[in-house]
N, C-alpha and C. Protein backbone atom coordinates (compact mmCIF):
# COMPACT_ATOMS: atom_id res chain seq x y z
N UNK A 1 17.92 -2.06 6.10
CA UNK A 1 16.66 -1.32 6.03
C UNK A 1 16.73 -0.10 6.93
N UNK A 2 17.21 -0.46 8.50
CA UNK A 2 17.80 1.16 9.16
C UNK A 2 18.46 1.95 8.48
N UNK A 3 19.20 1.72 7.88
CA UNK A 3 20.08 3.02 6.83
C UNK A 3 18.68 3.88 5.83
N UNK A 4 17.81 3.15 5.09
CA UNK A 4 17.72 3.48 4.25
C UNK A 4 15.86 4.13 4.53
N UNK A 5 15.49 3.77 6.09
CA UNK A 5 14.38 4.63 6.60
C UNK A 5 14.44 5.37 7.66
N UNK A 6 16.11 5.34 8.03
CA UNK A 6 16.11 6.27 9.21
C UNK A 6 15.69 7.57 9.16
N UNK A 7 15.67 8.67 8.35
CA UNK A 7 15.64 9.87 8.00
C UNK A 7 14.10 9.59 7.93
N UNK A 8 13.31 9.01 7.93
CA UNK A 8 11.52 9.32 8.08
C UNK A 8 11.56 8.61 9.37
N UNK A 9 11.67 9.81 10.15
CA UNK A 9 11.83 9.46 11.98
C UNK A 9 9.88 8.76 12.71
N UNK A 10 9.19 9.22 11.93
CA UNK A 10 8.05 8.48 12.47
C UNK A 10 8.12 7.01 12.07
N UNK A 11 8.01 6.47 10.57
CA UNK A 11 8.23 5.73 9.81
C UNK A 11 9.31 4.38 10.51
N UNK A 12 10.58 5.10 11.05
CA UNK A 12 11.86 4.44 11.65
C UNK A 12 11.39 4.42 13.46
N UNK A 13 10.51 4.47 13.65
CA UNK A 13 10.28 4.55 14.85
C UNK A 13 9.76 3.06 15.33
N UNK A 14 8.40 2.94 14.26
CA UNK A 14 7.58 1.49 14.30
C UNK A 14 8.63 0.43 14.41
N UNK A 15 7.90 -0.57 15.63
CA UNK A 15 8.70 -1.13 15.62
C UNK A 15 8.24 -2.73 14.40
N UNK A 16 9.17 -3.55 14.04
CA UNK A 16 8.93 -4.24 13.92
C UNK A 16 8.73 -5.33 13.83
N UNK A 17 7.09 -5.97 13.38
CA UNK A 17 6.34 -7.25 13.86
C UNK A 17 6.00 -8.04 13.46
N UNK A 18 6.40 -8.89 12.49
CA UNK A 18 6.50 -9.70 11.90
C UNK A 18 6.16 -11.23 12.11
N UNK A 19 5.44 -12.15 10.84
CA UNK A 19 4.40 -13.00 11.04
C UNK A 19 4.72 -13.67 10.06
N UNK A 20 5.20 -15.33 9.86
CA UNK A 20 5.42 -15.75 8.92
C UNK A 20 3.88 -16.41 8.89
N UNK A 21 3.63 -16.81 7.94
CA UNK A 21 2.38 -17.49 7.50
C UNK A 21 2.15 -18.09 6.24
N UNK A 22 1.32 -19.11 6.58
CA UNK A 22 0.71 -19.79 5.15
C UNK A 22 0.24 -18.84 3.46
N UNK A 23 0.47 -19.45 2.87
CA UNK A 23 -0.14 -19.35 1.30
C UNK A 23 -1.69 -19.22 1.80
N UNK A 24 -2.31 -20.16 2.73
CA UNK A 24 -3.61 -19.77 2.44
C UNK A 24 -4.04 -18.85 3.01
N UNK A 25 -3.27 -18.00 3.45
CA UNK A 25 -3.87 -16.53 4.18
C UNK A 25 -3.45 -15.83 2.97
N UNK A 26 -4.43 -15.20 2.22
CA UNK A 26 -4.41 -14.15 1.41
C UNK A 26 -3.63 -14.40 0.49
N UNK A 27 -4.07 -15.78 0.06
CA UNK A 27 -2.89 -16.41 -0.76
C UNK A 27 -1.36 -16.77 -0.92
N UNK A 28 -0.81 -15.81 0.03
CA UNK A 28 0.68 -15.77 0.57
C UNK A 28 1.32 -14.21 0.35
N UNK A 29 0.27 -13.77 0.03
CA UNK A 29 0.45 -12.14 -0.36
C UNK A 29 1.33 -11.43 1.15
N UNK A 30 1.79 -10.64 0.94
CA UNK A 30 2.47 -9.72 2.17
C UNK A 30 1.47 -8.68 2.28
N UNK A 31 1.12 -8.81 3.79
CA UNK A 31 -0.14 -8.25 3.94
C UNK A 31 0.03 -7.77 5.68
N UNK A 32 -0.94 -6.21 5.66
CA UNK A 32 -0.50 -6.48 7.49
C UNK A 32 -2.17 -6.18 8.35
N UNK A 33 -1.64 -6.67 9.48
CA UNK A 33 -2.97 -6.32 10.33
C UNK A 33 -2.54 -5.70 11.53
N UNK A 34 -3.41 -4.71 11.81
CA UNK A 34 -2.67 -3.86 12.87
C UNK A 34 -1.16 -3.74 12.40
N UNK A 35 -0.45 -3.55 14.15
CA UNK A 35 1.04 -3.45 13.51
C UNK A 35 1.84 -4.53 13.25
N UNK A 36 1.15 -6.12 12.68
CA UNK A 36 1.66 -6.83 12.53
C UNK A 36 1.88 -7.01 11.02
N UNK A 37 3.28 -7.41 10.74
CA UNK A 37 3.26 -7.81 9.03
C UNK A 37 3.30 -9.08 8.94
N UNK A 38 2.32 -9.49 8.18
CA UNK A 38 2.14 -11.16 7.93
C UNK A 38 3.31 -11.21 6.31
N UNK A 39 3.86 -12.55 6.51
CA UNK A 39 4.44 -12.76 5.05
C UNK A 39 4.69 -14.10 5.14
N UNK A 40 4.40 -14.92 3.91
CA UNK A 40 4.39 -16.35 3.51
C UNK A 40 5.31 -16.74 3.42
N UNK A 41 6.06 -17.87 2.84
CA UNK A 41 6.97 -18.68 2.20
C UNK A 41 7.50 -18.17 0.71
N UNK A 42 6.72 -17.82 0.27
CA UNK A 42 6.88 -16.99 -1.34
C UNK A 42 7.81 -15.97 -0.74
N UNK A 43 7.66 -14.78 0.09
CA UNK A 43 8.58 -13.58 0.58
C UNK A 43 9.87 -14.16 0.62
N UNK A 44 9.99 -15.41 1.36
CA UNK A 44 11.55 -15.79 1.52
C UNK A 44 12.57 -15.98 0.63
N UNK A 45 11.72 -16.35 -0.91
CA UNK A 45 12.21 -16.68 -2.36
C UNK A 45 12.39 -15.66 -2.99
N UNK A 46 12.36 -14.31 -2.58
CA UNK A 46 12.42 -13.08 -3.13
C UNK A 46 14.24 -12.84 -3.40
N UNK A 47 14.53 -11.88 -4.43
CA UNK A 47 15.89 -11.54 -4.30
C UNK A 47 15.89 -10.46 -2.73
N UNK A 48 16.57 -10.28 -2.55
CA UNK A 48 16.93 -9.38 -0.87
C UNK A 48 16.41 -7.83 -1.57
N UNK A 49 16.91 -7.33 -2.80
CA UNK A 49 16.09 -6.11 -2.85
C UNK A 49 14.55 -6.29 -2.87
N UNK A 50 14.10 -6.86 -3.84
CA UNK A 50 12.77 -7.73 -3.34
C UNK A 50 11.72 -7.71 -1.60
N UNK A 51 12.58 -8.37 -1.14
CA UNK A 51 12.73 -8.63 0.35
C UNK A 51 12.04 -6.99 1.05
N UNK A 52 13.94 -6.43 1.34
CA UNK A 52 13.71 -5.24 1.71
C UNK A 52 12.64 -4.11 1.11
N UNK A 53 12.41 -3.97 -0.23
CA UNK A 53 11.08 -3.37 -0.79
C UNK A 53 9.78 -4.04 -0.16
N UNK A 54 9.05 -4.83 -0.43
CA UNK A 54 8.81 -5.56 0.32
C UNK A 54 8.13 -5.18 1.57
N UNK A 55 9.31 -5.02 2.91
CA UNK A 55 9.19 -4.73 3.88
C UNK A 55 9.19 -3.55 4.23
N UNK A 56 9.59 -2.51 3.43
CA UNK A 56 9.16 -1.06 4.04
C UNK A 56 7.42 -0.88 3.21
N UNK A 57 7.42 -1.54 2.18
CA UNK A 57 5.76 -1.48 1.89
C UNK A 57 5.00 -1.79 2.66
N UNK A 58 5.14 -2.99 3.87
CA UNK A 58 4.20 -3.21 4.23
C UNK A 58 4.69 -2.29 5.80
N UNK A 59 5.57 -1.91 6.05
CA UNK A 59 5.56 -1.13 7.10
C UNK A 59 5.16 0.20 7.28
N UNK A 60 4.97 1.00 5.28
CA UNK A 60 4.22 1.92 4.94
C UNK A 60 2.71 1.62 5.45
N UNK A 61 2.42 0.22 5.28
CA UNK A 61 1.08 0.28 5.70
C UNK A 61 0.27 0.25 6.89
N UNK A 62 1.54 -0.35 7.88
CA UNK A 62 1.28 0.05 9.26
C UNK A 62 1.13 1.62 10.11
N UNK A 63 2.41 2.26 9.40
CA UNK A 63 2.43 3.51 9.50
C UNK A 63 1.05 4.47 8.80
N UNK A 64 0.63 3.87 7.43
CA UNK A 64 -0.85 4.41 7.43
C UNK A 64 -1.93 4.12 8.55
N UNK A 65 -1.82 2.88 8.89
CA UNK A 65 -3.29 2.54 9.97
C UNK A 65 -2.81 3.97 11.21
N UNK A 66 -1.64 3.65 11.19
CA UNK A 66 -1.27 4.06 12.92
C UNK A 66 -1.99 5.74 12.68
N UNK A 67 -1.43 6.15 11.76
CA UNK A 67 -1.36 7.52 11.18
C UNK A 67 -2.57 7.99 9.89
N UNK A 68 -3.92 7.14 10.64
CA UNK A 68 -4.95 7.22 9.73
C UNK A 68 -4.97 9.19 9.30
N UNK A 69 -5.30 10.05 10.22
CA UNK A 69 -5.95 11.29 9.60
C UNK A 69 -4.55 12.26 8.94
N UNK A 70 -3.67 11.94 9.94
CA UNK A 70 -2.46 12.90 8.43
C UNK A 70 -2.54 11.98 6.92
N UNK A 71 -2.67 10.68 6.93
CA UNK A 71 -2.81 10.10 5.48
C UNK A 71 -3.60 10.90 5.15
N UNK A 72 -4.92 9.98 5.48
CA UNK A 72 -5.77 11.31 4.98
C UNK A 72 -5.51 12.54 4.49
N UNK A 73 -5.43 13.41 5.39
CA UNK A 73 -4.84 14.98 4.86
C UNK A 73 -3.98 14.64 4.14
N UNK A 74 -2.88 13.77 3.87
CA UNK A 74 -1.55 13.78 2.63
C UNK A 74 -2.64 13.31 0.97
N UNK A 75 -3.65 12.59 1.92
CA UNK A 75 -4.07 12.43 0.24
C UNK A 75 -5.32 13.33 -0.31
N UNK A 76 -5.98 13.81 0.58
CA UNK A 76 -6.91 15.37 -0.11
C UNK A 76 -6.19 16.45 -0.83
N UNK A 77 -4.87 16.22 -0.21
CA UNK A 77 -4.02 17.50 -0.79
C UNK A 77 -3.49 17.29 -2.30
N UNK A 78 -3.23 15.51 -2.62
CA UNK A 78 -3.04 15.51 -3.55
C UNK A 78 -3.92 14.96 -4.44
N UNK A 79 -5.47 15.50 -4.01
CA UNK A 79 -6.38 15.18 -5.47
C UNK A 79 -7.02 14.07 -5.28
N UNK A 80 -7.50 13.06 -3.84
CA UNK A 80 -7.90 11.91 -3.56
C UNK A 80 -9.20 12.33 -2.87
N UNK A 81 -9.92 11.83 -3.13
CA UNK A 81 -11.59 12.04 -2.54
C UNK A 81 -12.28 10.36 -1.89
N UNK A 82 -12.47 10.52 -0.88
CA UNK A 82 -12.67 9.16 -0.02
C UNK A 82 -14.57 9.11 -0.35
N UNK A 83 -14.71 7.76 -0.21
CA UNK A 83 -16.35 8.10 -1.01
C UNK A 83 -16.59 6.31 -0.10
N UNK A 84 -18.02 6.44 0.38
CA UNK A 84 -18.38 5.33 1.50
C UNK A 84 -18.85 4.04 0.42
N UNK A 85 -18.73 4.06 -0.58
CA UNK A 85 -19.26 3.23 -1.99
C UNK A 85 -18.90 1.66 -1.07
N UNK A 86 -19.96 1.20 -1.44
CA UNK A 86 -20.21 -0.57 -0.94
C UNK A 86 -20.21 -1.28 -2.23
N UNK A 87 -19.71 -2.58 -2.16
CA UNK A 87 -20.05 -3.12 -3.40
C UNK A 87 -19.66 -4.58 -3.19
N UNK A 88 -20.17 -5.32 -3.20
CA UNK A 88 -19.82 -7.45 -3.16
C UNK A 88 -18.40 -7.25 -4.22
N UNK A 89 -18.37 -7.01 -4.93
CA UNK A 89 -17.08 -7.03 -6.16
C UNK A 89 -16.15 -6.39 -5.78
N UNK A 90 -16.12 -5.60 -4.87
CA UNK A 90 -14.86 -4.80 -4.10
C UNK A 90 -13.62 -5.88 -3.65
N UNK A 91 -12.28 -5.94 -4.37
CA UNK A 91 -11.72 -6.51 -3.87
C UNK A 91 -11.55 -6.58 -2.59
N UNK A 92 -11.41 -6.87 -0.76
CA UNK A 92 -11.28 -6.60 -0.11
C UNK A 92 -9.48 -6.71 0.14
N UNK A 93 -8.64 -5.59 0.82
CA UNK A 93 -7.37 -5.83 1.03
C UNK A 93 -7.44 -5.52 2.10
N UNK A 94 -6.70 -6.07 2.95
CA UNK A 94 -6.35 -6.01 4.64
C UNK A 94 -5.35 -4.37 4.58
N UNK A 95 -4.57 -3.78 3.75
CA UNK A 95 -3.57 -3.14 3.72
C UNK A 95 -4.90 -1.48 3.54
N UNK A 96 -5.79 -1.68 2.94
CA UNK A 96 -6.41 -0.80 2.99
C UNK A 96 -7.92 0.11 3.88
N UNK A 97 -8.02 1.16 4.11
CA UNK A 97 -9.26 1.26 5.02
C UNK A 97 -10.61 1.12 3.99
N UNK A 98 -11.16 1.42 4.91
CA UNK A 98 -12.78 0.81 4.26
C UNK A 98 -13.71 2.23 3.39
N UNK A 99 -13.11 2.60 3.17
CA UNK A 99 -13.37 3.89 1.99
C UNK A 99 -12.80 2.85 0.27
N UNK A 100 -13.89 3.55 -0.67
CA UNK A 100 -13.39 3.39 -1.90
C UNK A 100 -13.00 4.89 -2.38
N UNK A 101 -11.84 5.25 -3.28
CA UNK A 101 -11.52 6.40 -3.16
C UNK A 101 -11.39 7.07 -4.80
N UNK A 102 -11.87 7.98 -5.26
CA UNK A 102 -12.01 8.84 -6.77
C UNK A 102 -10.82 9.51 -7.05
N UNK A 103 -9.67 10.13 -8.23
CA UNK A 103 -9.47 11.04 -8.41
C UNK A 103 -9.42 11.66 -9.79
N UNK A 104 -9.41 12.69 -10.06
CA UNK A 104 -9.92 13.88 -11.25
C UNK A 104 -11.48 12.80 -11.56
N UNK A 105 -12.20 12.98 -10.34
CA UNK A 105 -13.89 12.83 -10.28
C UNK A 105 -14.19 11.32 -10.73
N UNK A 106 -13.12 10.24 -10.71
CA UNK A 106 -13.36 8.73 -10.81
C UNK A 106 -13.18 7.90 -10.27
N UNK A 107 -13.94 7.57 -9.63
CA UNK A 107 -14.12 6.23 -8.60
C UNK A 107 -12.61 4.92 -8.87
N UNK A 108 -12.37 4.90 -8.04
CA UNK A 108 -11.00 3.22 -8.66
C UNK A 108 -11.11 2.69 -7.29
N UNK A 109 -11.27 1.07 -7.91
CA UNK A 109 -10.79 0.44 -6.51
C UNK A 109 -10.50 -1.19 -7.62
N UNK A 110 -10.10 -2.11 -7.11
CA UNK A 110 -9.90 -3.30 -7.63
C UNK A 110 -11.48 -4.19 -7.09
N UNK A 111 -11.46 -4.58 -8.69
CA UNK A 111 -12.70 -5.04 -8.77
C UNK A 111 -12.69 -6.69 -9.08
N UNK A 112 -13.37 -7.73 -8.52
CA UNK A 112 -13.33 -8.93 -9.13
C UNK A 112 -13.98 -8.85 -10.85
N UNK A 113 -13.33 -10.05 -11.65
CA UNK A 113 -13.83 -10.40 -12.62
C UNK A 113 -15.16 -11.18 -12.24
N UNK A 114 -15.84 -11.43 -13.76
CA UNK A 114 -16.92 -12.06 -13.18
C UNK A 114 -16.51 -13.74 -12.50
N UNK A 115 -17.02 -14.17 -11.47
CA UNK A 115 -17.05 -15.62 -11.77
C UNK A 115 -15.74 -16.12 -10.76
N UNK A 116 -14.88 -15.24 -10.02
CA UNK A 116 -13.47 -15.25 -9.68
C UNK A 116 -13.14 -16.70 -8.81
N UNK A 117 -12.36 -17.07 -8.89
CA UNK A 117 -11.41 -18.25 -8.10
C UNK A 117 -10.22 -17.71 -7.62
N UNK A 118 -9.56 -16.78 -7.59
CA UNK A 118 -8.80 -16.38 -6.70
C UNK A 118 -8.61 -15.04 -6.41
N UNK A 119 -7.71 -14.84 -5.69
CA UNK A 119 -8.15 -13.23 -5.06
C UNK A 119 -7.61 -12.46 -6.33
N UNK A 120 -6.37 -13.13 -7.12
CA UNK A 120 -5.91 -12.51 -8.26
C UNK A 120 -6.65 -12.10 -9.53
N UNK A 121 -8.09 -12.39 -9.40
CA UNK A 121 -8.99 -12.95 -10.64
C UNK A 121 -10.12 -11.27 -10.32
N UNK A 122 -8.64 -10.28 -10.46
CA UNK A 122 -9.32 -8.87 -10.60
C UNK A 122 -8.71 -7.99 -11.27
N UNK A 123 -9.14 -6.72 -11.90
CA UNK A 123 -8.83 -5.59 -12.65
C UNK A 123 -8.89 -3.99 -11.72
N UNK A 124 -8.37 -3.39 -12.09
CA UNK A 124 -8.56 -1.87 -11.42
C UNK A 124 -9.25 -0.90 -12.43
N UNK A 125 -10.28 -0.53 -11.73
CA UNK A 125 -11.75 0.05 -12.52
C UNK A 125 -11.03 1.35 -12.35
N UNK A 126 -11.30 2.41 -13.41
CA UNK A 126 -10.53 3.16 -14.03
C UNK A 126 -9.19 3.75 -13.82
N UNK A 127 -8.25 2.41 -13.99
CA UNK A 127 -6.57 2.66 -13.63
C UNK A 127 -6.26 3.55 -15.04
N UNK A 128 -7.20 4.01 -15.97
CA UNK A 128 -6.39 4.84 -16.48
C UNK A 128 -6.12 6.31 -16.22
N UNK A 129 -6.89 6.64 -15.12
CA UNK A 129 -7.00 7.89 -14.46
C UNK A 129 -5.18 8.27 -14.57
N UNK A 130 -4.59 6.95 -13.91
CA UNK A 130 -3.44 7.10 -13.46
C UNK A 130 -1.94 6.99 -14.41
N UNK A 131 -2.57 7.26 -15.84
CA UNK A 131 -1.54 6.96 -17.04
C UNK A 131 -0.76 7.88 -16.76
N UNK A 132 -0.62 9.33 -16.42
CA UNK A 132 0.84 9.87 -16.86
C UNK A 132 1.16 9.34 -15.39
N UNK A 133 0.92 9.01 -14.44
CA UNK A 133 1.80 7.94 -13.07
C UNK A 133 2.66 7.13 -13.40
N UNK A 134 3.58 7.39 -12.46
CA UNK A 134 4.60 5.93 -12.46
C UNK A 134 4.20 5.01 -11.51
N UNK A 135 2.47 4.88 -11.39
CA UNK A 135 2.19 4.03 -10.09
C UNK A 135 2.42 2.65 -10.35
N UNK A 136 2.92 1.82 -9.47
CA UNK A 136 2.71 0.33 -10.00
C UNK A 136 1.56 -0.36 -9.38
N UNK A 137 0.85 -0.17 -8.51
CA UNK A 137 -0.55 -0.66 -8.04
C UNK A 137 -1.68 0.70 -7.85
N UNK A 138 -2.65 0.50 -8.22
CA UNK A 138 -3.31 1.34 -8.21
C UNK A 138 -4.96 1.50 -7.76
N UNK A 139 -5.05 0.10 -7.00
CA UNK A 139 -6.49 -0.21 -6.33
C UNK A 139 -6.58 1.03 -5.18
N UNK A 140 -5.94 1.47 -5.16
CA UNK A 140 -6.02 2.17 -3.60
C UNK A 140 -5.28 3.42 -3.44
N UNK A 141 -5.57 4.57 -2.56
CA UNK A 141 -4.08 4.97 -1.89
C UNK A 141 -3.32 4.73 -1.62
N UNK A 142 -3.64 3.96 -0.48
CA UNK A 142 -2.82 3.50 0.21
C UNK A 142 -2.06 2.37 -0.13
N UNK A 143 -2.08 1.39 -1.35
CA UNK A 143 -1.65 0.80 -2.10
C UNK A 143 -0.51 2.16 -3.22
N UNK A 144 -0.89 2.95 -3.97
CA UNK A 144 -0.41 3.48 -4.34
C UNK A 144 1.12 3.74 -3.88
N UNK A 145 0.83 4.54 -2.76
CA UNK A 145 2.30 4.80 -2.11
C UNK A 145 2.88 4.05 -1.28
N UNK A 146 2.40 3.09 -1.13
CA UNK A 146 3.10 2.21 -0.41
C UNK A 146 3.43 0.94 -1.39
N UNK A 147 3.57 1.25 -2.63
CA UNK A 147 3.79 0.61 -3.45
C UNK A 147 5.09 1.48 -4.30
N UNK A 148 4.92 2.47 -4.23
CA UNK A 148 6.11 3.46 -5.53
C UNK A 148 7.07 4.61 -4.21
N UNK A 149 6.51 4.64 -2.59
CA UNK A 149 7.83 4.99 -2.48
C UNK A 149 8.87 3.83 -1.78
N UNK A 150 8.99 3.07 -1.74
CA UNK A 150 9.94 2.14 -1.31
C UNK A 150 11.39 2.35 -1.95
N UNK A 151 10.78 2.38 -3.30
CA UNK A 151 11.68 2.65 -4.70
C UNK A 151 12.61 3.63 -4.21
N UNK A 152 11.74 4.45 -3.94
CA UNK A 152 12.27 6.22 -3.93
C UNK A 152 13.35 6.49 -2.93
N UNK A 153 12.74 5.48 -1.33
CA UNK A 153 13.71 5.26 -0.64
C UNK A 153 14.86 4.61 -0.61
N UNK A 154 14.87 3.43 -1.13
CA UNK A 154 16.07 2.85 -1.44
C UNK A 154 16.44 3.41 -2.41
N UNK A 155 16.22 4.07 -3.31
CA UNK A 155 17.41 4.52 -4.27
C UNK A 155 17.37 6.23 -3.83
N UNK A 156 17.53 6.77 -2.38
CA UNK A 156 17.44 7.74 -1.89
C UNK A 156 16.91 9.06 -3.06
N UNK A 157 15.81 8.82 -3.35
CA UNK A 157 15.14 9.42 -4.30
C UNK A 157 13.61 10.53 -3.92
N UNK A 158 13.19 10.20 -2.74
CA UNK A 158 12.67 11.21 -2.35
C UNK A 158 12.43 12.24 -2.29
N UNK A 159 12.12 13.07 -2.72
CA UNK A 159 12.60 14.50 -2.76
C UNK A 159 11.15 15.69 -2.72
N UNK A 160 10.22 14.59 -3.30
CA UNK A 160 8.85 15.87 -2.35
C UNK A 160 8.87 16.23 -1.18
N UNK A 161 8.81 17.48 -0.41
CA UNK A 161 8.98 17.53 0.51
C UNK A 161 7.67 17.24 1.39
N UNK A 162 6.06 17.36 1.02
CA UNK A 162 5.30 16.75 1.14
C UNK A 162 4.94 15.34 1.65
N UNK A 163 6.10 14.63 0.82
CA UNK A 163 5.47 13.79 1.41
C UNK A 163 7.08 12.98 2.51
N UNK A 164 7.95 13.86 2.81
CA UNK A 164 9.17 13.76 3.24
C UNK A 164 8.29 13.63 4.93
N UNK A 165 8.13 15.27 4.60
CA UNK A 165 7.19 15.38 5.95
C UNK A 165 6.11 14.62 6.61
N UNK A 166 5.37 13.96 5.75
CA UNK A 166 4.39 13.13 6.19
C UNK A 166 5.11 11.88 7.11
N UNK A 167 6.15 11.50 6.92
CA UNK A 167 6.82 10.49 8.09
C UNK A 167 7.51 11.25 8.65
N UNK A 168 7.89 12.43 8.79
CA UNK A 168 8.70 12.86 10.02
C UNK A 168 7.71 13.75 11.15
């Protein structure tokens, strides 16, 4: 994982803090609080690319808390509008701040179905905003990219400089 985040010198800086934990925390989801990354028994069953993806996602997400207002600024610039919207049906994610967030003028956040039994028992209210995207999660920003560049990094694929800069 040093090889392949050293070059985002803020990013490679965090150290890391790591938390094994139960299924019944957040179902067993990889999830972080503060600069700690919690991860279940399920993480360990992962293939190692798995694994390592994985773990720079959720260290993307530490690096967002730490680095709340440049996120910010990285995501006004690209078309993200933060909006104080409350709602009981709001999925809640530990990985994200407490803004629901619009873009090209539409609200998205992950929403429960009616009636839900598990945290999985939700949809993303207008994920089609995001069709010509190669996003693979899309409740969030901060889900967003900390979901599609991991990829980018391990297969040294990076190449916006935008958002190169945002970890260095």
């Amino acid at each position: 994982i040093k090889n392949i985040i050293k070059k985002y010198k803020r990013l490679d800086k965090i150290q890391w803090n790591i938390c094994k934990t139960s299924l019944k925390l957040e179902e067993g989801m990889p999830h972080t609080h503060g600069r700690i990354i919690y991860l279940s028994e399920l993480f360990f069953n992962l293939s190692k690319t798995k694994q390592i993806n994985t773990l720079i996602h959720e260290k993307i997400h530490v690096y967002q808390r730490m680095y709340r207002d440049k996120t910010y600024k990285l995501y006004k610039s690209l078309g993200f509008k933060r909006h104080n919207f409350k709602s009981k049906m709001i999925r809640s994610n530990p990985d994200n701040d407490k803004y629901v967030y619009s873009y090209k003028g539409k609200l998205f956040y992950k929403k429960y179905k009616k009636l839900p039994k598990s945290l999985y028992d939700t949809y993303t209210l207008n994920k089609d905003i995001f069709n010509d995207k190669n996003y693979k999660q899309t409740e969030h920003p901060n889900e967003i990219f900390a979901s599609t560049l991991p990829e980018l990094m391990m297969k040294n694929k990076m190449k916006d400089k935008k958002l190169i800069e945002y970890f260095n």
